[in-house]
N, C-alpha and C. Protein backbone atom coordinates (compact mmCIF):
# COMPACT_ATOMS: atom_id res chain seq x y z
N UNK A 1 12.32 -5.62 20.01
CA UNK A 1 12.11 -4.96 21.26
C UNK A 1 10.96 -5.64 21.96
N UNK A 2 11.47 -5.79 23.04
CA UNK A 2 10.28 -6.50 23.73
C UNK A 2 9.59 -5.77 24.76
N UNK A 3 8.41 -5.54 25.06
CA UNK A 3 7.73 -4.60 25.51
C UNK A 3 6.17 -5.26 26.34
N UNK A 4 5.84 -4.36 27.29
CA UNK A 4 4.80 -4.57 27.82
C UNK A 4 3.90 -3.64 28.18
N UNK A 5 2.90 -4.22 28.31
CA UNK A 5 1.64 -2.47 28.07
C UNK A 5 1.53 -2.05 29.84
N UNK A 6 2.22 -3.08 31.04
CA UNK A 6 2.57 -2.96 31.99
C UNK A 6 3.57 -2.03 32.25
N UNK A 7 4.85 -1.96 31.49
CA UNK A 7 6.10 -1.40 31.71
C UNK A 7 5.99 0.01 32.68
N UNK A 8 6.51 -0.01 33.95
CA UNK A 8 6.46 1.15 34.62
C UNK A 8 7.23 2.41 33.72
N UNK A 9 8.07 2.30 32.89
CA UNK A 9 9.12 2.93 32.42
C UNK A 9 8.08 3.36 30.62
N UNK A 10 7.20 2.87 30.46
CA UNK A 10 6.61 3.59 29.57
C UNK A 10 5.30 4.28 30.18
N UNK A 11 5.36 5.39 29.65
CA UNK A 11 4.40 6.64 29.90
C UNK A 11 3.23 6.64 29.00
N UNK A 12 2.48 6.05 29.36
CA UNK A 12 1.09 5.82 27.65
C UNK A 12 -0.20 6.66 28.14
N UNK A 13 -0.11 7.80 26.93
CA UNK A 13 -1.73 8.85 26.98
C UNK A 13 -2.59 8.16 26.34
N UNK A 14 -3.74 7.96 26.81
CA UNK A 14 -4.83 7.48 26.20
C UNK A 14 -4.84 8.95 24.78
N UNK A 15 -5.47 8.32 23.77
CA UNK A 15 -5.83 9.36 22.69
C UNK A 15 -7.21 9.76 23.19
N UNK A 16 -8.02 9.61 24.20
CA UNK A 16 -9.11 10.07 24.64
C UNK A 16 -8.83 11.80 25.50
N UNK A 17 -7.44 11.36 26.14
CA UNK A 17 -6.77 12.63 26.98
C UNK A 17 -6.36 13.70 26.53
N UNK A 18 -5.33 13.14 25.23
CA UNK A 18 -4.42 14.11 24.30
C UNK A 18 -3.70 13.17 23.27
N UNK A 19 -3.61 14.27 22.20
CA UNK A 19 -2.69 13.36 21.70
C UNK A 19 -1.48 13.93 20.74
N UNK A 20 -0.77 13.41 20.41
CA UNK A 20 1.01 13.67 20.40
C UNK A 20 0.95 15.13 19.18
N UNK A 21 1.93 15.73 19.15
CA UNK A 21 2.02 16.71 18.06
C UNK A 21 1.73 16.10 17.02
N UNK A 22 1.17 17.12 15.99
CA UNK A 22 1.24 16.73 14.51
C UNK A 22 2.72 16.21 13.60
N UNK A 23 2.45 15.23 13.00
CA UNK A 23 3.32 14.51 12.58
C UNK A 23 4.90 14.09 13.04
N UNK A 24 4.11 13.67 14.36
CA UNK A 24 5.79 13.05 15.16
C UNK A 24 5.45 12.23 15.40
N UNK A 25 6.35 11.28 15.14
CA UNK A 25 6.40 10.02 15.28
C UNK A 25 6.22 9.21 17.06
N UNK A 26 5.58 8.03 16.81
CA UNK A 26 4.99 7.87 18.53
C UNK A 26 4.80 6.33 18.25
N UNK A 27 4.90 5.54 19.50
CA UNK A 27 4.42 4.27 19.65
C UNK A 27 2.95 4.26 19.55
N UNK A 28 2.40 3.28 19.10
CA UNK A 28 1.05 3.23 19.36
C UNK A 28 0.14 1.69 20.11
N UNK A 29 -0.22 1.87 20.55
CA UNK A 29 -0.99 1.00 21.19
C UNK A 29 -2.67 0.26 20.57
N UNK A 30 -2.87 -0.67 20.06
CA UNK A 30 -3.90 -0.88 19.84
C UNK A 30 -4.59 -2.33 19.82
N UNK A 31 -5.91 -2.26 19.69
CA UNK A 31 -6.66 -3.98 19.63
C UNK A 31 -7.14 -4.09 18.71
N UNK A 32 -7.43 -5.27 17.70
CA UNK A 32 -7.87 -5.10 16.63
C UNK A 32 -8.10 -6.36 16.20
N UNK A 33 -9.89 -7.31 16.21
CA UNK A 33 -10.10 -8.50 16.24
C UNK A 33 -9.45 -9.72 17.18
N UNK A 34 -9.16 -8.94 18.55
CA UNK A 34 -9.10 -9.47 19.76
C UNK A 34 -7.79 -9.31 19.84
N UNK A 35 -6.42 -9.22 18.73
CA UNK A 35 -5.06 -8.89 18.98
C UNK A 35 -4.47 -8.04 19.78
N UNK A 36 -3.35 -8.04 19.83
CA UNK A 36 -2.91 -7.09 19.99
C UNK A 36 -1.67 -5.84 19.38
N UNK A 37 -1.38 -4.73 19.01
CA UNK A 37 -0.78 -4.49 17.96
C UNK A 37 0.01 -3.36 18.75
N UNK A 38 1.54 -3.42 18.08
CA UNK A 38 2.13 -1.89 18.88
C UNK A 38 2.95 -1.61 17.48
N UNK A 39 2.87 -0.36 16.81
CA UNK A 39 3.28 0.04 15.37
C UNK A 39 3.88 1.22 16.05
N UNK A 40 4.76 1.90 14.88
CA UNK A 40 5.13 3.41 15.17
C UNK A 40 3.91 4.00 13.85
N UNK A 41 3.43 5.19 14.20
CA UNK A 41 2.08 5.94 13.76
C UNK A 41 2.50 7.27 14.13
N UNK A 42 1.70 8.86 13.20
CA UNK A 42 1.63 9.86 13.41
C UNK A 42 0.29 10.47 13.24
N UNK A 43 0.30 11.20 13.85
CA UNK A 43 -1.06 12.21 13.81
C UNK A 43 -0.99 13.46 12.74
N UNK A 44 -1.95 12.96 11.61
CA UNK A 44 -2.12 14.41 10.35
C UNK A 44 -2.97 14.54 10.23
N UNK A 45 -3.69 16.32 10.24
CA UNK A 45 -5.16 16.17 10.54
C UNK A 45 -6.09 15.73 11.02
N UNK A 46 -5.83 15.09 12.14
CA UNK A 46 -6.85 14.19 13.34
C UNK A 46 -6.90 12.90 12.95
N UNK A 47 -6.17 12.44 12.18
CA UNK A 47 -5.79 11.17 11.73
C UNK A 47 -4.61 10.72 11.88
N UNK A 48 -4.90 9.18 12.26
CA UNK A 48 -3.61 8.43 12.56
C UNK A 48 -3.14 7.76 11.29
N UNK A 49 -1.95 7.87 11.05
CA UNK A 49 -1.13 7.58 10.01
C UNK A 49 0.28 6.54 10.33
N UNK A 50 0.42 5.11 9.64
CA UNK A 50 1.79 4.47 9.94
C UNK A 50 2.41 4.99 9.42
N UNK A 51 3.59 5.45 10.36
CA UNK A 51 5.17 6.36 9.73
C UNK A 51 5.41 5.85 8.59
N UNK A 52 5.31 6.53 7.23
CA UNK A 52 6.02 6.12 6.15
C UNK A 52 5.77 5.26 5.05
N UNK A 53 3.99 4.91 5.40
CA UNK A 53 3.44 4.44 5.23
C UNK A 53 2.76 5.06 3.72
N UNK A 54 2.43 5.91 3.90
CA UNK A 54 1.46 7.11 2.58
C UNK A 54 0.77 6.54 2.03
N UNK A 55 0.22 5.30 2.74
CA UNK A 55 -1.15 5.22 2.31
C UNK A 55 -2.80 5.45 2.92
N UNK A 56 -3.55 5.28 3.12
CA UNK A 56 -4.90 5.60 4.20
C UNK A 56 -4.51 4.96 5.28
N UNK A 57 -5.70 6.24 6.40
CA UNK A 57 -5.41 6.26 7.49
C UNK A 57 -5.81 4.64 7.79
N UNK A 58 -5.73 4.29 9.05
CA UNK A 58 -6.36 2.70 9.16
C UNK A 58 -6.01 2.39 10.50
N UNK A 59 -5.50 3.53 11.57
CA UNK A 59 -5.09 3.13 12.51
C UNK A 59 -6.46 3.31 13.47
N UNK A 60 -6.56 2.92 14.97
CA UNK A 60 -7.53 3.04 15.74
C UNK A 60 -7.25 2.89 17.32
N UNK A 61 -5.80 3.43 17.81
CA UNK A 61 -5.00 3.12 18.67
C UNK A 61 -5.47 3.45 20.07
N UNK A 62 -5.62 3.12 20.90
CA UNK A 62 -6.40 3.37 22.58
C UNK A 62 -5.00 4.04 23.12
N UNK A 63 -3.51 4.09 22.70
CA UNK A 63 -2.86 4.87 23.70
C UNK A 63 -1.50 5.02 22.98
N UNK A 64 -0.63 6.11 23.09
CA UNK A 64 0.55 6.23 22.26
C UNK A 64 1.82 6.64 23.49
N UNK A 65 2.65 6.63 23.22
CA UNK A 65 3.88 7.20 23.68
C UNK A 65 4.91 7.48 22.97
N UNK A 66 5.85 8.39 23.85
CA UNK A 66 6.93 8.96 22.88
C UNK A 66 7.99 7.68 22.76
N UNK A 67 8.43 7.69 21.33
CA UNK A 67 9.55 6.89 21.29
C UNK A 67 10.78 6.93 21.99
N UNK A 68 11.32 6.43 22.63
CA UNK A 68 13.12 6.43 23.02
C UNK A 68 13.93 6.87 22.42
N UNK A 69 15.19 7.43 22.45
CA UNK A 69 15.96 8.04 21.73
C UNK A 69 17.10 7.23 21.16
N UNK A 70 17.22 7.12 20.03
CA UNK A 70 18.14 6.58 19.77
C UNK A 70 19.56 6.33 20.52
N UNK A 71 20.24 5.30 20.04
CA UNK A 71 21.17 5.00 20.44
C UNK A 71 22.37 6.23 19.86
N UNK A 72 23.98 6.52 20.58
CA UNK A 72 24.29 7.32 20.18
C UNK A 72 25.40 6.26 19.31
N UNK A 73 26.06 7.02 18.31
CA UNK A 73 27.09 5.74 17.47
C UNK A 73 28.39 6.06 18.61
């Protein structure tokens, strides 16, 4: 998927504003040693978590959005 932090068609909350329900899954946005990084991540207990991940938290994301909906079969 190719993506841009421009995209008029994505909607991105800063985590400074709000941030997504507890443990639903969300794009995330982040910088990290000048990169740039976009993961899927959830919020548990005020911590950001990579979906599926179950290991420590480690995320530090400046902005998330809701994922797209799947395709239908």
């Amino acid at each position: 998927m190719i993506m841009s932090k421009n995209n008029d068609n994505m909607k991105w909350v800063s985590v400074k504003d709000r941030l997504p329900e507890e443990v639903t899954p969300v794009l995330v946005y982040e910088v990290c040693c000048g990169c740039e990084y976009f993961e899927i991540a959830e919020v548990e207990n005020g911590e950001w978590w990579l979906t599926g991940d179950g290991g420590e938290p480690t995320l530090a994301p400046t902005h998330w959005t809701e994922l797209p909906k799947p395709p239908k079969p």
